[in-house]
Structures are given as structure tokens and as C-alpha cells.
PDB file of N, CA and C in Angstrom:
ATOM      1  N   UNK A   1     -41.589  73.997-197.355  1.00  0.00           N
ATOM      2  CA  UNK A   1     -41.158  74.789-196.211  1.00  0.00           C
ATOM      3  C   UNK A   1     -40.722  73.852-195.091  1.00  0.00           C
ATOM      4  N   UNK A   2     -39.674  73.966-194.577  1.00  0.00           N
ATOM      5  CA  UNK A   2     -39.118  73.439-192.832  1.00  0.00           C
ATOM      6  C   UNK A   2     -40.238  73.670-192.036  1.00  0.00           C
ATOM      7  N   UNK A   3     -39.750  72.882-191.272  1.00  0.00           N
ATOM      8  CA  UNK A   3     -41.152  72.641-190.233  1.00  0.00           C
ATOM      9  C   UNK A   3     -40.525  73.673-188.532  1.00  0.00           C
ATOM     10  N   UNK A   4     -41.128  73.450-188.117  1.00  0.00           N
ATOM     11  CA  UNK A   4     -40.863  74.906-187.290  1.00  0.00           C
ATOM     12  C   UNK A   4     -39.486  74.154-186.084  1.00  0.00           C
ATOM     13  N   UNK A   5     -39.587  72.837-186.029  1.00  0.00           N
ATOM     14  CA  UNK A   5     -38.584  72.549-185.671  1.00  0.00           C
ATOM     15  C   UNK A   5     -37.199  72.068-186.069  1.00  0.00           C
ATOM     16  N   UNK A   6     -36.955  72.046-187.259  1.00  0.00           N
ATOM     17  CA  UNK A   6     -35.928  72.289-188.125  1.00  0.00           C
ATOM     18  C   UNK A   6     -35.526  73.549-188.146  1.00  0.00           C
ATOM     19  N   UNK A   7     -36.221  74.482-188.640  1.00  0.00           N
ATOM     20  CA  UNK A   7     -35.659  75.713-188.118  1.00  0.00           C
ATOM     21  C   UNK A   7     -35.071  76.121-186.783  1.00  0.00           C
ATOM     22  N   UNK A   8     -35.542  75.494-185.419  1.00  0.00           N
ATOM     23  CA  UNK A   8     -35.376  76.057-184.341  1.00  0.00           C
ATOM     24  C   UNK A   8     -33.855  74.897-184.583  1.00  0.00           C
ATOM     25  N   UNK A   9     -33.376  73.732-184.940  1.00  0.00           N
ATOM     26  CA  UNK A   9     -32.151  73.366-184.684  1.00  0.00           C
ATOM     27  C   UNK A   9     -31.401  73.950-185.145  1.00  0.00           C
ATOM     28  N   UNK A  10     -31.277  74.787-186.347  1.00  0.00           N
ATOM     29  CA  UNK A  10     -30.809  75.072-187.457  1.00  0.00           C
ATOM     30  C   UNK A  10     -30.094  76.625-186.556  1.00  0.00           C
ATOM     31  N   UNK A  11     -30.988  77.016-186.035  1.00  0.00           N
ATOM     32  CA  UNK A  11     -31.201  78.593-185.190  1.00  0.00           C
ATOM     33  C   UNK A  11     -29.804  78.258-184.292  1.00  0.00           C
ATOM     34  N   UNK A  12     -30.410  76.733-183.235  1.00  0.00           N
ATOM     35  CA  UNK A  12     -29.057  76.859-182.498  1.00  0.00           C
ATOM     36  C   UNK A  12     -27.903  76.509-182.874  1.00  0.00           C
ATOM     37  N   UNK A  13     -27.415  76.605-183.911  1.00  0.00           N
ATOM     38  CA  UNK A  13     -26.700  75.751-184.439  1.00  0.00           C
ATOM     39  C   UNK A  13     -25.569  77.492-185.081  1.00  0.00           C
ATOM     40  N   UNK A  14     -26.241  78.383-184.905  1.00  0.00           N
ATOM     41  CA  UNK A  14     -26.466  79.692-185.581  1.00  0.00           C
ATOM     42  C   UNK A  14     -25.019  80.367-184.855  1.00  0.00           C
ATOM     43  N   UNK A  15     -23.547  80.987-185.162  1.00  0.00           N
ATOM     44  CA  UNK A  15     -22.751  82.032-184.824  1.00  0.00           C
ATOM     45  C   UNK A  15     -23.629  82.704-183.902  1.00  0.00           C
ATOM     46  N   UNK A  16     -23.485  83.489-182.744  1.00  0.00           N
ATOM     47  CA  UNK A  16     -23.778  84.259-181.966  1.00  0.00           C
ATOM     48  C   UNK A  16     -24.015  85.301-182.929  1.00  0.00           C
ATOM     49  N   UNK A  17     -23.397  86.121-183.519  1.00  0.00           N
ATOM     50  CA  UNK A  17     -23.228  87.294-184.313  1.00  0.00           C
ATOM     51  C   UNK A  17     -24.588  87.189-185.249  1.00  0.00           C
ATOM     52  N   UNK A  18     -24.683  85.532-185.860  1.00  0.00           N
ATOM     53  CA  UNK A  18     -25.658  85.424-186.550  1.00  0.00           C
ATOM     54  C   UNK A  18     -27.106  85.492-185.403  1.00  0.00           C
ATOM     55  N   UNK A  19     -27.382  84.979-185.025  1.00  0.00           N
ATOM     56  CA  UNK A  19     -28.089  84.391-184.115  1.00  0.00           C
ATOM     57  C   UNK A  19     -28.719  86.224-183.711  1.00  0.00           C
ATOM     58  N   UNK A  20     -27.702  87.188-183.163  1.00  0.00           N
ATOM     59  CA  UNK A  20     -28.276  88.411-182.865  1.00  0.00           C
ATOM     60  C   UNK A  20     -28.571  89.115-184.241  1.00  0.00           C
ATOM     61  N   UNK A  21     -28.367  88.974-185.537  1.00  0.00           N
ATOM     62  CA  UNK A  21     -28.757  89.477-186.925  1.00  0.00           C
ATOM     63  C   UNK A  21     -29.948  88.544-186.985  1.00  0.00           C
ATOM     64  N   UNK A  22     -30.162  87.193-186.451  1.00  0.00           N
ATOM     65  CA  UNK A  22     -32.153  86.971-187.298  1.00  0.00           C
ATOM     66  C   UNK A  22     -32.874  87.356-185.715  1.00  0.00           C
ATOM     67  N   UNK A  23     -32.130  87.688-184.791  1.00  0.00           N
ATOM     68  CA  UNK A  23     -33.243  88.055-183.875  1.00  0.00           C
ATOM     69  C   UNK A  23     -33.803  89.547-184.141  1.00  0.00           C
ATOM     70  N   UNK A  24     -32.882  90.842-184.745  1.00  0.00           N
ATOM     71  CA  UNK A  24     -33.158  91.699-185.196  1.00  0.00           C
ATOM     72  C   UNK A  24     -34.065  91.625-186.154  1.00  0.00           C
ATOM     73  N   UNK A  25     -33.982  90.900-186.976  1.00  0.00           N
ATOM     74  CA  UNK A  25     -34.642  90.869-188.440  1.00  0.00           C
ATOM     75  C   UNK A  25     -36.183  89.759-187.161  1.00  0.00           C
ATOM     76  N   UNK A  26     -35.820  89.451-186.707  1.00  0.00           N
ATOM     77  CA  UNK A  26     -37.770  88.813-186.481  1.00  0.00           C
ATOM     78  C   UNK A  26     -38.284  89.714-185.749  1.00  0.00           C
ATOM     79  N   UNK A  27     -37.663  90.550-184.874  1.00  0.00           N
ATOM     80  CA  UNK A  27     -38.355  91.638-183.978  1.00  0.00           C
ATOM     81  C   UNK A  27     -38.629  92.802-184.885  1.00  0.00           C
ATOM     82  N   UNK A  28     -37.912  93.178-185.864  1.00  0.00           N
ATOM     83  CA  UNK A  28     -38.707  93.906-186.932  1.00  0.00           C
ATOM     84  C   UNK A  28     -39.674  94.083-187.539  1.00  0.00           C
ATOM     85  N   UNK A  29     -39.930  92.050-188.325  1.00  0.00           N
ATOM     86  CA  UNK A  29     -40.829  91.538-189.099  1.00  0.00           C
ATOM     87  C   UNK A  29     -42.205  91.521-187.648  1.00  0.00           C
ATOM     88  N   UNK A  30     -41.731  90.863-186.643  1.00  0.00           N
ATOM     89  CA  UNK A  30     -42.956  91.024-185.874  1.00  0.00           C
ATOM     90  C   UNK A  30     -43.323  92.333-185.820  1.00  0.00           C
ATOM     91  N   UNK A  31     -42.601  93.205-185.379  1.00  0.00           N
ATOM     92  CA  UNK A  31     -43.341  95.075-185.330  1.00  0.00           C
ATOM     93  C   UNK A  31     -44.090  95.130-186.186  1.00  0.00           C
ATOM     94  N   UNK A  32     -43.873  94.859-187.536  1.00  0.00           N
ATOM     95  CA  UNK A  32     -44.917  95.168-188.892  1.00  0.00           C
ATOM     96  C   UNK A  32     -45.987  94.777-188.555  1.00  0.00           C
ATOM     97  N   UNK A  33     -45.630  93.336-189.108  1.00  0.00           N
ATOM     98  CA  UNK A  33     -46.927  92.855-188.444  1.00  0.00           C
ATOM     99  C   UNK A  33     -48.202  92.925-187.572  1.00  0.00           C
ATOM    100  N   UNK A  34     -47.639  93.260-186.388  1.00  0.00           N
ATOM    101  CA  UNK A  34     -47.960  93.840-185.496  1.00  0.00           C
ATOM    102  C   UNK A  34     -48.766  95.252-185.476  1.00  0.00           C
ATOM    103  N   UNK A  35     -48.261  96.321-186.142  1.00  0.00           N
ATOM    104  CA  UNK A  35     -48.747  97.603-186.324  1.00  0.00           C
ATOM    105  C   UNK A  35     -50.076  97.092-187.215  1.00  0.00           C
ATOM    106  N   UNK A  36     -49.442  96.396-188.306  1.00  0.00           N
ATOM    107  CA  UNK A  36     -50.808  96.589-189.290  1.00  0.00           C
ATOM    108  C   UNK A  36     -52.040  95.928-189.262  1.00  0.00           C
ATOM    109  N   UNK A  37     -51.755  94.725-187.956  1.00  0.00           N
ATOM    110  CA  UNK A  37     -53.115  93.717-187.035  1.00  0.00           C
ATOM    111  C   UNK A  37     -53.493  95.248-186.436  1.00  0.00           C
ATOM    112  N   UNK A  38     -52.771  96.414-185.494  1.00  0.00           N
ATOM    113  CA  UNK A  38     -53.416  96.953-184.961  1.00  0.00           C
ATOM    114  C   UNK A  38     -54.268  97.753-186.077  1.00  0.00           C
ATOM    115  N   UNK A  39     -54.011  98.440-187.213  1.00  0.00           N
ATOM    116  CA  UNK A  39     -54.585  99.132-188.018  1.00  0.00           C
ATOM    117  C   UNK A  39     -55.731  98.658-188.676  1.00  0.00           C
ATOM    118  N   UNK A  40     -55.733  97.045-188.858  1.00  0.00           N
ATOM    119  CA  UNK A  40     -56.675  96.822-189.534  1.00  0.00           C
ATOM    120  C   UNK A  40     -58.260  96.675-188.251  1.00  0.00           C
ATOM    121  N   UNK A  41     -57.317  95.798-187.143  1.00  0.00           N
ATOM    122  CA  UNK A  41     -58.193  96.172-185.718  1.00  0.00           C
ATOM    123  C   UNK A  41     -58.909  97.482-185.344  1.00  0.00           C
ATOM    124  N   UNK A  42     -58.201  98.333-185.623  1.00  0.00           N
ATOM    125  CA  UNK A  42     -58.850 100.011-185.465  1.00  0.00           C
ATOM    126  C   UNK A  42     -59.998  99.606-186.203  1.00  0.00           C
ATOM    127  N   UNK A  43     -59.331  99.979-187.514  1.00  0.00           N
ATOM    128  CA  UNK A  43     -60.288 100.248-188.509  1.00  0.00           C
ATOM    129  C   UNK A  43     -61.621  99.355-188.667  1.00  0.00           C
ATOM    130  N   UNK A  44     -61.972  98.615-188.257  1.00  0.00           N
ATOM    131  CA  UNK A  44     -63.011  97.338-188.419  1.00  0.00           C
ATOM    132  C   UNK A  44     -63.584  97.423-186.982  1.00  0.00           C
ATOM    133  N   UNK A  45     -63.346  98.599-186.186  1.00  0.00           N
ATOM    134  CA  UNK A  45     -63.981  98.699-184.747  1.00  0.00           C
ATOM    135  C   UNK A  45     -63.571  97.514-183.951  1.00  0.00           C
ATOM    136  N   UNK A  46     -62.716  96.813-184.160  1.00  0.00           N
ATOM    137  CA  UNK A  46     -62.697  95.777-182.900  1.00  0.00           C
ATOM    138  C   UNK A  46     -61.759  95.995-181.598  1.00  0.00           C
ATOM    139  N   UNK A  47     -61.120  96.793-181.787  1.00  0.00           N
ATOM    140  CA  UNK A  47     -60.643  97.639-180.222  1.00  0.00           C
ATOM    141  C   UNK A  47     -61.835  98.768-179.536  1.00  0.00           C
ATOM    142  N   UNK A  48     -62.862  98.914-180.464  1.00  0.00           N
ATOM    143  CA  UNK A  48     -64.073 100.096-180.313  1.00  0.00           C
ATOM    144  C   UNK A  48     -64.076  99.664-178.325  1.00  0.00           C
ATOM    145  N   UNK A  49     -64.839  98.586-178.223  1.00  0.00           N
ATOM    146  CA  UNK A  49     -65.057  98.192-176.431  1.00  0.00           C
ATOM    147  C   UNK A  49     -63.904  97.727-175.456  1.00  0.00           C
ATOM    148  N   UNK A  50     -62.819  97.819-176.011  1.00  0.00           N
ATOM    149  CA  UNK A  50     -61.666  97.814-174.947  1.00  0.00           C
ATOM    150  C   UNK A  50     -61.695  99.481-174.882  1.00  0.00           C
ATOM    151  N   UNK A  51     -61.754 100.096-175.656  1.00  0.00           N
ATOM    152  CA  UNK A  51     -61.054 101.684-175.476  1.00  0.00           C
ATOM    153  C   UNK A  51     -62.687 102.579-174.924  1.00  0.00           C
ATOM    154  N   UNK A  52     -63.683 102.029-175.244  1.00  0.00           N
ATOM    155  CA  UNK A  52     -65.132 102.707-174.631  1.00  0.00           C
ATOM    156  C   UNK A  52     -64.590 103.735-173.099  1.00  0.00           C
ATOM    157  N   UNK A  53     -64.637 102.671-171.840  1.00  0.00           N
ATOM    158  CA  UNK A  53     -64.192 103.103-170.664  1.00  0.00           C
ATOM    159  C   UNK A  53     -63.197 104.029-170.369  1.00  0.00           C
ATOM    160  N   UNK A  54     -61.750 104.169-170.930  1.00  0.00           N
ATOM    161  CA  UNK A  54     -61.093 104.834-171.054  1.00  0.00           C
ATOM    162  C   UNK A  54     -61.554 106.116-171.160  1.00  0.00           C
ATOM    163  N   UNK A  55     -61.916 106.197-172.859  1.00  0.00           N
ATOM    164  CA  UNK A  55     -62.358 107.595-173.593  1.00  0.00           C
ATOM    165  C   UNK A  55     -63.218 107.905-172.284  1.00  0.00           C
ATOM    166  N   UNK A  56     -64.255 107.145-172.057  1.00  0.00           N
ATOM    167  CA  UNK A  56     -65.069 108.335-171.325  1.00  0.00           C
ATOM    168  C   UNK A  56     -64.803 108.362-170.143  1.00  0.00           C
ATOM    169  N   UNK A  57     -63.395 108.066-169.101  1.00  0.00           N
ATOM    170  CA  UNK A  57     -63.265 108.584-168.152  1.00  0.00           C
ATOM    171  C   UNK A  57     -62.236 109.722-168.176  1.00  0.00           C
ATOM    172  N   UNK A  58     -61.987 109.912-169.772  1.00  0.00           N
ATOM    173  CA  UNK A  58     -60.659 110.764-169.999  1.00  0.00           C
ATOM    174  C   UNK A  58     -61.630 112.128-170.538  1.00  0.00           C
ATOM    175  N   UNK A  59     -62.652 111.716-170.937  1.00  0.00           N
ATOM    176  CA  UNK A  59     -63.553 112.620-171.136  1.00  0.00           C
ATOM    177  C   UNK A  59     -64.368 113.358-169.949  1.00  0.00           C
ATOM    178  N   UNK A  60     -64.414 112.804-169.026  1.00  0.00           N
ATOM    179  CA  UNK A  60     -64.874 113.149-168.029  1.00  0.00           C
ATOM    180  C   UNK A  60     -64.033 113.909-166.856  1.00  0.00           C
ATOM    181  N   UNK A  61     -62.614 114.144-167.265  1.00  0.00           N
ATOM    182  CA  UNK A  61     -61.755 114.498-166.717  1.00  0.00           C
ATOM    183  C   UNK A  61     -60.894 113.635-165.926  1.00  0.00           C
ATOM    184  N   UNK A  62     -60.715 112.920-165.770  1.00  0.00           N
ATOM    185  CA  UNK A  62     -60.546 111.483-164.960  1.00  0.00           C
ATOM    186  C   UNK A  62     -59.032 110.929-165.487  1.00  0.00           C
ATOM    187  N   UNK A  63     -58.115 112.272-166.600  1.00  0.00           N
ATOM    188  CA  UNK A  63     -57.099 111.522-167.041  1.00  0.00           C
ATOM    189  C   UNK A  63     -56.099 112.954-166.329  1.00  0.00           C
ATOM    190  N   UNK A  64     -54.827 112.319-166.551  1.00  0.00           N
ATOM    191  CA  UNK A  64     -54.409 113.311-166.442  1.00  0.00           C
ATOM    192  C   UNK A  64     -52.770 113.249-166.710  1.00  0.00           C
ATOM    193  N   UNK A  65     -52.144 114.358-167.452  1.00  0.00           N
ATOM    194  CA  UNK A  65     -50.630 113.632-168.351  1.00  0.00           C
ATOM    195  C   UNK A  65     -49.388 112.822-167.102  1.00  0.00           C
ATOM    196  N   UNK A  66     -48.604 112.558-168.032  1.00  0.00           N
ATOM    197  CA  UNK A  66     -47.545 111.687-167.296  1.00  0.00           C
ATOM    198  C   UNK A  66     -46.621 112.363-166.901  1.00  0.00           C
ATOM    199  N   UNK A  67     -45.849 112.590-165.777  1.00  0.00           N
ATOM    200  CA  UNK A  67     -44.820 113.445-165.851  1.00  0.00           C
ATOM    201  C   UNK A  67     -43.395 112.591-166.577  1.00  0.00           C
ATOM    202  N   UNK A  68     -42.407 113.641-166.934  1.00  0.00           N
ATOM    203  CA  UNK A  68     -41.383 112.764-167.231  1.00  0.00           C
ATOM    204  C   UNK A  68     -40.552 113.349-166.559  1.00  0.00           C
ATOM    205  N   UNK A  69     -39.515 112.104-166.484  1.00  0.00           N
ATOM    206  CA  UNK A  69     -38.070 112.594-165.943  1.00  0.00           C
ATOM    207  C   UNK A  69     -37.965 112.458-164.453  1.00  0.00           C
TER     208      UNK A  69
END
């Protein structure tokens, strides 16, 4: 595998046209990623004490919706 700075010369070195086709394709691959750290995070309780406070001030009435527009 290239080392992370070979790639980054390689990047600038990249058509504009190209350059906006792998930025699409990494902001994608990061979203995945991303979703399924949060899913496995859910699931294994480790967001449980960031979200504690919330729930129970939303439980307590203390929330209230967003307007739009």
C-alpha cells in the first residue's frame, strides 16, 4: 500500500473533474463508516451517558420541536 503521502501528491496532481469524483467517493465512504461506528456505538451503550441528560430533560418536558421555515 502507498503511504498516505504519496497518495496526497498523486491527489494534487489529480484533473479538477477528477479531484471532485474522489472527493465524492471519500465523503460517501466516510458516511458509511461513520453511520455504522454510530450503530455499533448505540448498540454496546457507549453513547448511553452523553444522551442520559438530554432524555431526561426531554422527559421532563424541557424539550420542545423546531420550527421550520
Amino acid at each position: 500500500m502507498r503511504t498516505v503521502m504519496e497518495i496526497e501528491k498523486a491527489i494534487e496532481k489529480l484533473p479538477t473533474d477528477e479531484l471532485f469524483e474522489l472527493t465524492h467517493w471519500i465523503s460517501s465512504r466516510f458516511s458509511d463508516a461513520w453511520d455504522r461506528q454510530i450503530e455499533v456505538d448505540i448498540r454496546s451503550g457507549r453513547l448511553d451517558d452523553v444522551a442520559a441528560e438530554p432524555l431526561r430533560e426531554h422527559r421532563a418536558g424541557g424539550s420542545r420541536g423546531i420550527p421550520y421555515g
